[in-house]
C-alpha atoms as a PDB file:
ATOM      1  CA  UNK A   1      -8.528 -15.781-231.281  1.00  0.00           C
ATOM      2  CA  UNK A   2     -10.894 -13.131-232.879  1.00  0.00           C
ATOM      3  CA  UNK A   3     -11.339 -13.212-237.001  1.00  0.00           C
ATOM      4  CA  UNK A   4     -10.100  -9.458-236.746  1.00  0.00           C
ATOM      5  CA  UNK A   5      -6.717 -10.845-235.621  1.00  0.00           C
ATOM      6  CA  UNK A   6      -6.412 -12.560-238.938  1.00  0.00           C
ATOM      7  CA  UNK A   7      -4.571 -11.971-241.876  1.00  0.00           C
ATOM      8  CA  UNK A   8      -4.894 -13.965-245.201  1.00  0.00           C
ATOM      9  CA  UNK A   9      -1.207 -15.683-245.305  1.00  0.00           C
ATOM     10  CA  UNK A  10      -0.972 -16.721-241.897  1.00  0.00           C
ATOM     11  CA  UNK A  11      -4.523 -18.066-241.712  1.00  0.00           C
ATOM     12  CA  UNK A  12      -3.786 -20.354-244.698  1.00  0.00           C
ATOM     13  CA  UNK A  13      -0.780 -21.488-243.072  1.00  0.00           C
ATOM     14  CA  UNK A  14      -2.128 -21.740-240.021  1.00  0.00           C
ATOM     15  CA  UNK A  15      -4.893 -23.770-241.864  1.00  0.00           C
ATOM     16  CA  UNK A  16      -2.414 -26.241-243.618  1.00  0.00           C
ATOM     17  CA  UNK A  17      -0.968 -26.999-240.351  1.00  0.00           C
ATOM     18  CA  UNK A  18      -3.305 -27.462-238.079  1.00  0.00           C
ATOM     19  CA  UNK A  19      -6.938 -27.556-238.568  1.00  0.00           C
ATOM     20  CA  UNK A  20      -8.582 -24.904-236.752  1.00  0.00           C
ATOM     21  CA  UNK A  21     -12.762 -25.156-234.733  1.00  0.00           C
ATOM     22  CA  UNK A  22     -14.298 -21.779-235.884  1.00  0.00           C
ATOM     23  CA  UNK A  23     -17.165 -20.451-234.088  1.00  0.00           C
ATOM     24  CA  UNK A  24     -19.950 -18.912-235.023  1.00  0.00           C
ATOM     25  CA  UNK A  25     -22.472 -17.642-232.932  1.00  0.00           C
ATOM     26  CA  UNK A  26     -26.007 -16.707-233.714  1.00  0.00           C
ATOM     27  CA  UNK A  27     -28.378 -13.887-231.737  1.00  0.00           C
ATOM     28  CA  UNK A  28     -31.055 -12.047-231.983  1.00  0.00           C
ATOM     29  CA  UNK A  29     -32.309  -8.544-231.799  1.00  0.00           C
ATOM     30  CA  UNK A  30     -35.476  -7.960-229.989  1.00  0.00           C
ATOM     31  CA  UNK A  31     -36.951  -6.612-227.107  1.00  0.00           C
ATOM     32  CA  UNK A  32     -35.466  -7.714-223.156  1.00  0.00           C
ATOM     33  CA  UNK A  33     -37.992  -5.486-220.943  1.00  0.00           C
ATOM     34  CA  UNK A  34     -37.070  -1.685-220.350  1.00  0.00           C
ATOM     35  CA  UNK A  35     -33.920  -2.927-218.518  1.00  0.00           C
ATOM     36  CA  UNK A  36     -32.412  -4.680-220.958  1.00  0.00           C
ATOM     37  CA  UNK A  37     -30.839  -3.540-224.425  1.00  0.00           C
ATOM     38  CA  UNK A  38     -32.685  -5.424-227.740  1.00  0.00           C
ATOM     39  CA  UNK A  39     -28.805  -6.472-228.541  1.00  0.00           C
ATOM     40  CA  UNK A  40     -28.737  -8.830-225.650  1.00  0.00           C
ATOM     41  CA  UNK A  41     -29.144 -12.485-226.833  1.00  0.00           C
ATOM     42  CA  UNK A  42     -26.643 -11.059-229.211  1.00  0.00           C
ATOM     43  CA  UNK A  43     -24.106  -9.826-226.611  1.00  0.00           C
ATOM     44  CA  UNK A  44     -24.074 -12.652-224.249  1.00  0.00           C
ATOM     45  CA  UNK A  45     -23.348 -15.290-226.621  1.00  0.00           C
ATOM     46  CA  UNK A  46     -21.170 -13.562-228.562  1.00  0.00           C
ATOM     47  CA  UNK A  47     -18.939 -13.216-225.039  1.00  0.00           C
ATOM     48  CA  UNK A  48     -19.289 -16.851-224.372  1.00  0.00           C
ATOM     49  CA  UNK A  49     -17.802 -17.556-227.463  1.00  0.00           C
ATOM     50  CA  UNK A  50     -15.423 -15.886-227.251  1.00  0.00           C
ATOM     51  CA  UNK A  51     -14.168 -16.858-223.993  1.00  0.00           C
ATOM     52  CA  UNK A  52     -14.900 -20.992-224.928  1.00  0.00           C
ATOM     53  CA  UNK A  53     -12.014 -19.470-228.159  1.00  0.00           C
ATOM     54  CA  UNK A  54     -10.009 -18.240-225.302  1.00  0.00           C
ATOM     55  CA  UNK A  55     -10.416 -21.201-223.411  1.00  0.00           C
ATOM     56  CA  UNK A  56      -9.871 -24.126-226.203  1.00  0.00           C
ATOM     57  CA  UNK A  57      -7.957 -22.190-229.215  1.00  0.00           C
ATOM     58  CA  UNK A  58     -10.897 -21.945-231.048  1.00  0.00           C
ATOM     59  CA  UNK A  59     -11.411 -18.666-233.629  1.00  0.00           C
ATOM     60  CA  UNK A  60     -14.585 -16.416-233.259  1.00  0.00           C
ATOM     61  CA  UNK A  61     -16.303 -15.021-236.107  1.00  0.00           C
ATOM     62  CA  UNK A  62     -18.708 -12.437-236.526  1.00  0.00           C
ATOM     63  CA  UNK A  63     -22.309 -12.955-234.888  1.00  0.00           C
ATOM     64  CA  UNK A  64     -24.965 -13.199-236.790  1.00  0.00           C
ATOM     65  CA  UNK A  65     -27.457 -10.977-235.263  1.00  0.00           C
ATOM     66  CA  UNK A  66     -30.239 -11.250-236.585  1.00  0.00           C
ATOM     67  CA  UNK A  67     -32.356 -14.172-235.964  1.00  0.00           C
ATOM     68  CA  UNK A  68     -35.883 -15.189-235.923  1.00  0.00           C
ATOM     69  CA  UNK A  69     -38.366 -13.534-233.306  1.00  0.00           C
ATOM     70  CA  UNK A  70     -41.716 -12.774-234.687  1.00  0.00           C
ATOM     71  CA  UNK A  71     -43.071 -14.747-231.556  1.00  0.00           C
ATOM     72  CA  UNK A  72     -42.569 -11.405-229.986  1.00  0.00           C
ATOM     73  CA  UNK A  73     -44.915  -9.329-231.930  1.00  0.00           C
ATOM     74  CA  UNK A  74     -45.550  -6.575-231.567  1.00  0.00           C
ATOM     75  CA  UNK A  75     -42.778  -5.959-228.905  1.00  0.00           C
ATOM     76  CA  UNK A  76     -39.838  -4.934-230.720  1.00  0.00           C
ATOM     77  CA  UNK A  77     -37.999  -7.219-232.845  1.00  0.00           C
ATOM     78  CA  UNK A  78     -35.894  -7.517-235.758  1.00  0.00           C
ATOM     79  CA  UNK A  79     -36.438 -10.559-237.558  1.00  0.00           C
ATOM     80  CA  UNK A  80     -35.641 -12.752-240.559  1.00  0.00           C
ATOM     81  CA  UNK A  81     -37.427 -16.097-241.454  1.00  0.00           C
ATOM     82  CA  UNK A  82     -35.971 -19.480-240.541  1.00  0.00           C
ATOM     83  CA  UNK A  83     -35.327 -20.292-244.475  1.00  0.00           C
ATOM     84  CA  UNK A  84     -33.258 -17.484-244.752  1.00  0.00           C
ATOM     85  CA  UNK A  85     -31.844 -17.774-241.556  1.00  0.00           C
ATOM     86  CA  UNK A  86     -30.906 -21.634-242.359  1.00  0.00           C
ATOM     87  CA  UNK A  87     -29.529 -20.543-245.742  1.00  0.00           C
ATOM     88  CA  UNK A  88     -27.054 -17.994-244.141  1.00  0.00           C
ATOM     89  CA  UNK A  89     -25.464 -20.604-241.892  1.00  0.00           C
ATOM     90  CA  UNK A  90     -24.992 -22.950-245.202  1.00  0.00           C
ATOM     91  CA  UNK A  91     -23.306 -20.388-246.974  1.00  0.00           C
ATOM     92  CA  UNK A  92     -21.140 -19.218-244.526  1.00  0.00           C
ATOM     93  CA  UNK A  93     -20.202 -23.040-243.189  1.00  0.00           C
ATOM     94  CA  UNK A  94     -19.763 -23.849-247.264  1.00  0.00           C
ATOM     95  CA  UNK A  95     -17.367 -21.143-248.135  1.00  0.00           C
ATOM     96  CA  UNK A  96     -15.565 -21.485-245.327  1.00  0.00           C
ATOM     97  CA  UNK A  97     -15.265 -25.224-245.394  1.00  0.00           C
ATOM     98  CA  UNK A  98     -13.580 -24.719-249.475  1.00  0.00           C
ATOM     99  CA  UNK A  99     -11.221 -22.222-247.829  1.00  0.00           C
ATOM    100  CA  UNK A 100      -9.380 -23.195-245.014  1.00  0.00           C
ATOM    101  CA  UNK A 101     -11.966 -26.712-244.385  1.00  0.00           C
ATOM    102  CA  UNK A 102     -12.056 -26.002-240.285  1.00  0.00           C
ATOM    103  CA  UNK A 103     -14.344 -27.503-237.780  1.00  0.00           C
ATOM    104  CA  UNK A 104     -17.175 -25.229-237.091  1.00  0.00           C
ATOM    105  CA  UNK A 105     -19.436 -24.881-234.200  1.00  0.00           C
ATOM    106  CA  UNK A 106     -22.601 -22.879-234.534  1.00  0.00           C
ATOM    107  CA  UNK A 107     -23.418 -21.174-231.404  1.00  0.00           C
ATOM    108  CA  UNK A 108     -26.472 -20.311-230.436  1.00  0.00           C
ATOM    109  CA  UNK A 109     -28.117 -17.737-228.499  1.00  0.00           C
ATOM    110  CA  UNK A 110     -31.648 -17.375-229.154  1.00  0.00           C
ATOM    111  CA  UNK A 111     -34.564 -19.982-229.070  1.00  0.00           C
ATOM    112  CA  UNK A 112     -36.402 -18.774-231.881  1.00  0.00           C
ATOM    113  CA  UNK A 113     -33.672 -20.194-233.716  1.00  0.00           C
ATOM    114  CA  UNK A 114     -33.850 -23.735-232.561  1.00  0.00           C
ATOM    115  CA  UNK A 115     -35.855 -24.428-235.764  1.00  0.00           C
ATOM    116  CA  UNK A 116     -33.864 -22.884-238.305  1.00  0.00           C
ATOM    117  CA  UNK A 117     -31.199 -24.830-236.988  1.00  0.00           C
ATOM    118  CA  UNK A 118     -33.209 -27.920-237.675  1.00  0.00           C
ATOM    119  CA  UNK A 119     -34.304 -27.125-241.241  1.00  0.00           C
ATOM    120  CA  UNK A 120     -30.493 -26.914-241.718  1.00  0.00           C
ATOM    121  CA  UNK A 121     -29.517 -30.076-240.168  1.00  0.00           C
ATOM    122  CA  UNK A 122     -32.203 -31.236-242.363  1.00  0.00           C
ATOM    123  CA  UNK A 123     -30.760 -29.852-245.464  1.00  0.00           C
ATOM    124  CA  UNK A 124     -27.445 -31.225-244.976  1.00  0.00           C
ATOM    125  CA  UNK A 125     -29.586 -34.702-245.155  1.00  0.00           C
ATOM    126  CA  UNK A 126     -31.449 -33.910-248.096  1.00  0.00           C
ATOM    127  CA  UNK A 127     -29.878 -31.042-249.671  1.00  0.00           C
ATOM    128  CA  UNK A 128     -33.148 -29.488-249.990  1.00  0.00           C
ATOM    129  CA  UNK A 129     -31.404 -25.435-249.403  1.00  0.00           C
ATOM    130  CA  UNK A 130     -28.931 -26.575-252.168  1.00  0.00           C
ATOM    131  CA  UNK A 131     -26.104 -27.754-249.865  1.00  0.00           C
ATOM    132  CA  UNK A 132     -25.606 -31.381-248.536  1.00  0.00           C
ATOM    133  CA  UNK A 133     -23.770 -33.090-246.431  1.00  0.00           C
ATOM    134  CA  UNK A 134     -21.990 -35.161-249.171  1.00  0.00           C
ATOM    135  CA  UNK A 135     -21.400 -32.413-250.988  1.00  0.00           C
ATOM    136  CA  UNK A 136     -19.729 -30.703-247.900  1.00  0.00           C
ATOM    137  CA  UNK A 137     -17.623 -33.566-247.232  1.00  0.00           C
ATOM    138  CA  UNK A 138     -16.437 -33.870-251.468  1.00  0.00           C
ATOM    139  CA  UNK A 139     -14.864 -30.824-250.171  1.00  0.00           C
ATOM    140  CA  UNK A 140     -14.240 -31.128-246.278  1.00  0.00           C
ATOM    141  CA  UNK A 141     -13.712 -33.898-243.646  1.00  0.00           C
ATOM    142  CA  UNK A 142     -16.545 -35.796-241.801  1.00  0.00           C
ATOM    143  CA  UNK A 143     -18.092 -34.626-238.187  1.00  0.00           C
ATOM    144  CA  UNK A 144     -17.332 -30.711-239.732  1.00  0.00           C
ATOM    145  CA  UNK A 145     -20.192 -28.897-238.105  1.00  0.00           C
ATOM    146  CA  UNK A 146     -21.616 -28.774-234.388  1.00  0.00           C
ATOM    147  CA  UNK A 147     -24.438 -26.899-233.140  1.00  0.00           C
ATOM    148  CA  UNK A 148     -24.754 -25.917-229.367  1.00  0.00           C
ATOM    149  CA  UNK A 149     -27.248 -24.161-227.512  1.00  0.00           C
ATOM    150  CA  UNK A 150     -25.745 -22.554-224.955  1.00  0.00           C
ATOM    151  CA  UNK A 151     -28.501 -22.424-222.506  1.00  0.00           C
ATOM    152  CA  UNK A 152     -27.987 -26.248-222.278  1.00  0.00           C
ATOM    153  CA  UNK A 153     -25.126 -26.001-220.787  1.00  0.00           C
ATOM    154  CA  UNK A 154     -26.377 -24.647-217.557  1.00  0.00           C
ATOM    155  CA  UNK A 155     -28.028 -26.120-214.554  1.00  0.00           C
ATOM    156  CA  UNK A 156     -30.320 -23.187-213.872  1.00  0.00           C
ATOM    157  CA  UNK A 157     -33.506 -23.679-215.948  1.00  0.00           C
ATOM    158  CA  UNK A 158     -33.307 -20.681-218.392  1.00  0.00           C
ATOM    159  CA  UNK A 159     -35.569 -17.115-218.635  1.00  0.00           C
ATOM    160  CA  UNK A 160     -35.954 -14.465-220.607  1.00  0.00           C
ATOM    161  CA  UNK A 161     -34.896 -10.769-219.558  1.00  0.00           C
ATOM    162  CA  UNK A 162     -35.326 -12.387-216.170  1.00  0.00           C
ATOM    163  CA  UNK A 163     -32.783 -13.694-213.242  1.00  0.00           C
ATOM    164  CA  UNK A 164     -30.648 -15.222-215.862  1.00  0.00           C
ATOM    165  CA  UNK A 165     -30.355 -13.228-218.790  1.00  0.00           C
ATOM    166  CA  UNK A 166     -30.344 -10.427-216.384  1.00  0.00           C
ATOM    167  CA  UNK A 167     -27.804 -11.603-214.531  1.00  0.00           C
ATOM    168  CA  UNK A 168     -25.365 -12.729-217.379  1.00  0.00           C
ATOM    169  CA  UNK A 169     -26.082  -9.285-218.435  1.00  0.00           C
ATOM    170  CA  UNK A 170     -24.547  -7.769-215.401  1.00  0.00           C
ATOM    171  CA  UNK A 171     -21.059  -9.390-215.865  1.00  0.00           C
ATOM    172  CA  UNK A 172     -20.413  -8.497-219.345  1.00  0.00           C
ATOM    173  CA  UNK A 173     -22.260  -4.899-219.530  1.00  0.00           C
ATOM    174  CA  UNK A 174     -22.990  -1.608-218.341  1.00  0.00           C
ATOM    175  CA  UNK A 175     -25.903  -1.005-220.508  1.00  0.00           C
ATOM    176  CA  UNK A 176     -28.249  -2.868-217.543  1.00  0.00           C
ATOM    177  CA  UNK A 177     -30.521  -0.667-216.241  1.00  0.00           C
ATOM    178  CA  UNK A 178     -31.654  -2.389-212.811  1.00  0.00           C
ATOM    179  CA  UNK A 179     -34.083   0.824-212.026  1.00  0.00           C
ATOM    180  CA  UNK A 180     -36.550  -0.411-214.383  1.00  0.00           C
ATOM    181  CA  UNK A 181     -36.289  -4.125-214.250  1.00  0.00           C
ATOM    182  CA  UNK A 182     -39.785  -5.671-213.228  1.00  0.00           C
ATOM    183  CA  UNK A 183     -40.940  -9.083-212.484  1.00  0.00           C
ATOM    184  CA  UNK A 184     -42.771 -10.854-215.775  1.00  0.00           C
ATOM    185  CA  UNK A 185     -44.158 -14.358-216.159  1.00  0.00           C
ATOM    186  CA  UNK A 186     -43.719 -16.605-213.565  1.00  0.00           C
ATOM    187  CA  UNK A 187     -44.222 -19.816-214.168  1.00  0.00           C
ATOM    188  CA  UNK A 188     -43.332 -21.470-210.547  1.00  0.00           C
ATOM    189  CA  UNK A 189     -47.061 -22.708-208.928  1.00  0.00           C
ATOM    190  CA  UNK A 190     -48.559 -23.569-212.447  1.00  0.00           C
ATOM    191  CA  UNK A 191     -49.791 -27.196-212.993  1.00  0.00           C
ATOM    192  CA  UNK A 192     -47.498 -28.891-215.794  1.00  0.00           C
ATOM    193  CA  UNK A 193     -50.576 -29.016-218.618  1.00  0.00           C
ATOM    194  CA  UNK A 194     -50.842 -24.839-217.969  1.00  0.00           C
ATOM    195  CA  UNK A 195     -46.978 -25.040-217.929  1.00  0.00           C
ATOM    196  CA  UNK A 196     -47.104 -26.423-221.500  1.00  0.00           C
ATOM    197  CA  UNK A 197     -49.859 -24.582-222.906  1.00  0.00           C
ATOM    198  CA  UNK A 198     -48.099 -21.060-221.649  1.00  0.00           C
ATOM    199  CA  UNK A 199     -44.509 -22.589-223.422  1.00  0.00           C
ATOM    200  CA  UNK A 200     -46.219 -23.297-226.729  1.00  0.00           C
ATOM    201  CA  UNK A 201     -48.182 -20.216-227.201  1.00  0.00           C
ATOM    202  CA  UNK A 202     -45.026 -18.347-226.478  1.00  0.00           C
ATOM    203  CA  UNK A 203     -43.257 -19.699-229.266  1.00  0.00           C
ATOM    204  CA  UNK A 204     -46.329 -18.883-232.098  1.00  0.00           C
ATOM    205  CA  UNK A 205     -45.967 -15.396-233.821  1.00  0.00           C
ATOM    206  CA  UNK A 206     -46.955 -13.166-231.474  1.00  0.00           C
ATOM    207  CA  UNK A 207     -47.715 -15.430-228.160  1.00  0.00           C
ATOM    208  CA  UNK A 208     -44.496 -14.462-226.499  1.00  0.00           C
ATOM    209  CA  UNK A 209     -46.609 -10.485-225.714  1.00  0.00           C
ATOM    210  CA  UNK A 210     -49.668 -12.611-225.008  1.00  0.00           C
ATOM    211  CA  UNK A 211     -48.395 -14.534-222.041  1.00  0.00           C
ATOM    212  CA  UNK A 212     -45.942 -11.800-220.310  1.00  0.00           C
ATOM    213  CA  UNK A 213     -47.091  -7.757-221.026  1.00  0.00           C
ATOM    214  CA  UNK A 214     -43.986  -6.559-219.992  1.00  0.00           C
ATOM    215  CA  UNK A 215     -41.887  -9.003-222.346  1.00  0.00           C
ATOM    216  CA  UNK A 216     -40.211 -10.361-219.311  1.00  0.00           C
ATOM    217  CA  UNK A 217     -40.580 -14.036-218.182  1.00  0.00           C
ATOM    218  CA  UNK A 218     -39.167 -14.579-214.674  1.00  0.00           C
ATOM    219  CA  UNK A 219     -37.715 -11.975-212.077  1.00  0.00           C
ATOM    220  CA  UNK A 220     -35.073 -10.114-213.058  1.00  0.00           C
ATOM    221  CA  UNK A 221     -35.296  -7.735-209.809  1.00  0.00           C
ATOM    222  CA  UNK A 222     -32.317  -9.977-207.763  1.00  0.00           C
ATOM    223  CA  UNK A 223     -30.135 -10.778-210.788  1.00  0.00           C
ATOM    224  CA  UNK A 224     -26.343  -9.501-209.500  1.00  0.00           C
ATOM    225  CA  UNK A 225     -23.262  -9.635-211.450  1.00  0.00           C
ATOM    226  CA  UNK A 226     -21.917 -12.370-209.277  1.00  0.00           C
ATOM    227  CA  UNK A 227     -24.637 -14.636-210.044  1.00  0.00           C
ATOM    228  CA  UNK A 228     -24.179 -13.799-214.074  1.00  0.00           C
ATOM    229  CA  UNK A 229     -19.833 -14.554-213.538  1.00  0.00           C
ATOM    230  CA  UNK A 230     -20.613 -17.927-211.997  1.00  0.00           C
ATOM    231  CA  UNK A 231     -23.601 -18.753-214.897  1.00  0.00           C
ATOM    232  CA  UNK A 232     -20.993 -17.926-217.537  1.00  0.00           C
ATOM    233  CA  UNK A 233     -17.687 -19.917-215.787  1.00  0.00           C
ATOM    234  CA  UNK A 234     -20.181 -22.968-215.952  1.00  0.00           C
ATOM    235  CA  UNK A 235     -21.400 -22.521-218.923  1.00  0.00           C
ATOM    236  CA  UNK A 236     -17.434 -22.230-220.955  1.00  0.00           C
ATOM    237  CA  UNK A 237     -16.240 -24.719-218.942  1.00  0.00           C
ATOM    238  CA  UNK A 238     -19.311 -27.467-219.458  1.00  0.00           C
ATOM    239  CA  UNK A 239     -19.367 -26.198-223.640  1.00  0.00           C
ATOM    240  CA  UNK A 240     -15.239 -26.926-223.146  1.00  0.00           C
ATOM    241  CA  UNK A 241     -15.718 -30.136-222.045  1.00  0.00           C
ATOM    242  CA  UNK A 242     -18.075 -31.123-224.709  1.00  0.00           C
ATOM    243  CA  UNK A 243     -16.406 -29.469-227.582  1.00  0.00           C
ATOM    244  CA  UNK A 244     -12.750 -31.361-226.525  1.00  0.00           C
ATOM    245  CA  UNK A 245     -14.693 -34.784-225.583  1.00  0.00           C
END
C-alpha cells in the first residue's frame, strides 16, 4: 500500500487494529554516467519498496531523496550532511511512532548513507540528536525500527552506474540511455591491498571522480532488462524473508 492511498480515519483504525511495518526508503541524487539519470539510487529503491509493500502488506512512504554524496565531487551531486541526514530519519520515525506507533523499516539505497545511518543508531543509544531509544519506546513498542541495505540482499557483488545499477535500471525505466553507457572502474585483476586503497579513497569527499573519470565503476555496456528483473525478484524476495523471519 502507497501513503497516497491513505486517508486519516481509516489509517487510525487501521492502526488500532493491526499494527502496520512502514517503509521508508532513502536515495540519493547524484551523478550515474551519461546513461543514467542523477534520480537513480532514488528510483530503484523506491521500486523495491514498494514491491517488498506489495509483497508483505507493508505501507510505502515518501523517499527521501536526498542523501549524502560529496564523495562525488565535483561530478554532480546533491547533497546534505550525515547530521542532518540522521536527524531527518529521527523525526520522521518519532512522529510517526506517537501517531499510529508502526514498525518501520528504513530502506536504503545509497552507500554514502551507511554512516548517517550509524550516527542514528548511535543516537537512539545515547540520545545525542535529541531522540533515544527509551524515549521512543515511553511512546512505542520495542524492536520498532529496522534498517536494510538493499544491496545486501543480492548475490551479485554491487557497482555503481555499472552492470547492476544499469541493469536494475532497465526493468523499472525508460530514461536508460544504453548509447552512451561506457565501461568505468574495474576492479577485477587488482591485488586485494590496491582493492582496498581504491574502496576507501572512493568514499572521501571527492575520491569517488578520482578513481573512475567517467563516474562509472564497472561495465554497464551488457546490462539487459532481464538481468535487472531477476536482480530485483531476488532482492524482494530475500528482504521478504528477512523482514517476516
Amino acid at each position: 500500500m502507497n501513503v497516497d492511498e491513505l486517508y486519516d480515519p481509516e489509517f487510525r483504525k487501521l492502526s488500532k487494529s493491526k499494527r502496520p511495518t512502514i517503509i521508508i526508503p532513502i536515495g540519493s541524487i547524484e551523478q550515474h554516467g551519461a546513461h543514467l539519470p542523477i534520480s537513480t539510487d532514488s528510483d530503484i529503491v523506491t521500486e523495491i519498496a514498494s514491491r517488498l509493500a506489495k509483497k508483505c502488506g507493508f505501507i510505502i512512504f515518501p523517499t527521501i531523496s536526498y542523501g549524502v554524496s560529496f564523495e562525488h565531487d565535483p561530478l554532480f551531486n546533491t547533497s546534505i550532511s550525515e547530521k542532518i541526514l540522521a536527524r531527518m530519519i529521527i523525526q520522521i520515525c518519532r512522529s510517526l511512532i506517537q501517531s499510529v506507533n508502526p514498525k518501520i523499516i528504513i530502506l536504503n539505497g545509497h552507500h554514502g548513507n551507511i554512516q548517517a545511518l550509524k550516527i542514528f543508531e548511535e543516537s537512539l543509544s545515547s540520545g545525542k540528536l535529541g531522540y533515544s531509544v527509551r524515549k521512543l519506546e515511553k511512546i512505542g513498542n520495542s524492536n520498532i525500527i529496522k534498517f536494510f541495505n538493499y544491496w545486501e540482499f543480492m548475490k551479485h557483488e554491487f557497482d555503481h552506474a555499472g552492470f547492476i545499477e544499469t541493469s536494475l535500471m532497465l526493468a523499472i525505466s525508460n530514461k536508460v540511455k544504453m548509447k552512451k553507457a561506457k565501461k568505468g572502474l574495474i576492479t577485477k585483476g587488482l591485488s586485494k591491498k590496491e582493492k582496498e586503497r581504491v574502496s576507501k579513497l572512493s568514499a572521501k569527499v571527492g575520491g569517488f571522480s578520482q578513481v573512475t573519470k567517467n563516474g562509472v565503476w564497472g561495465d554497464p555496456t551488457g546490462a539487459t532488462k532481464k538481468d535487472g528483473q531477476r536482480f530485483i525478484s531476488e532482492i524482494v524476495r530475500n528482504l521478504a524473508k528477512e523482514c517476516q523471519s
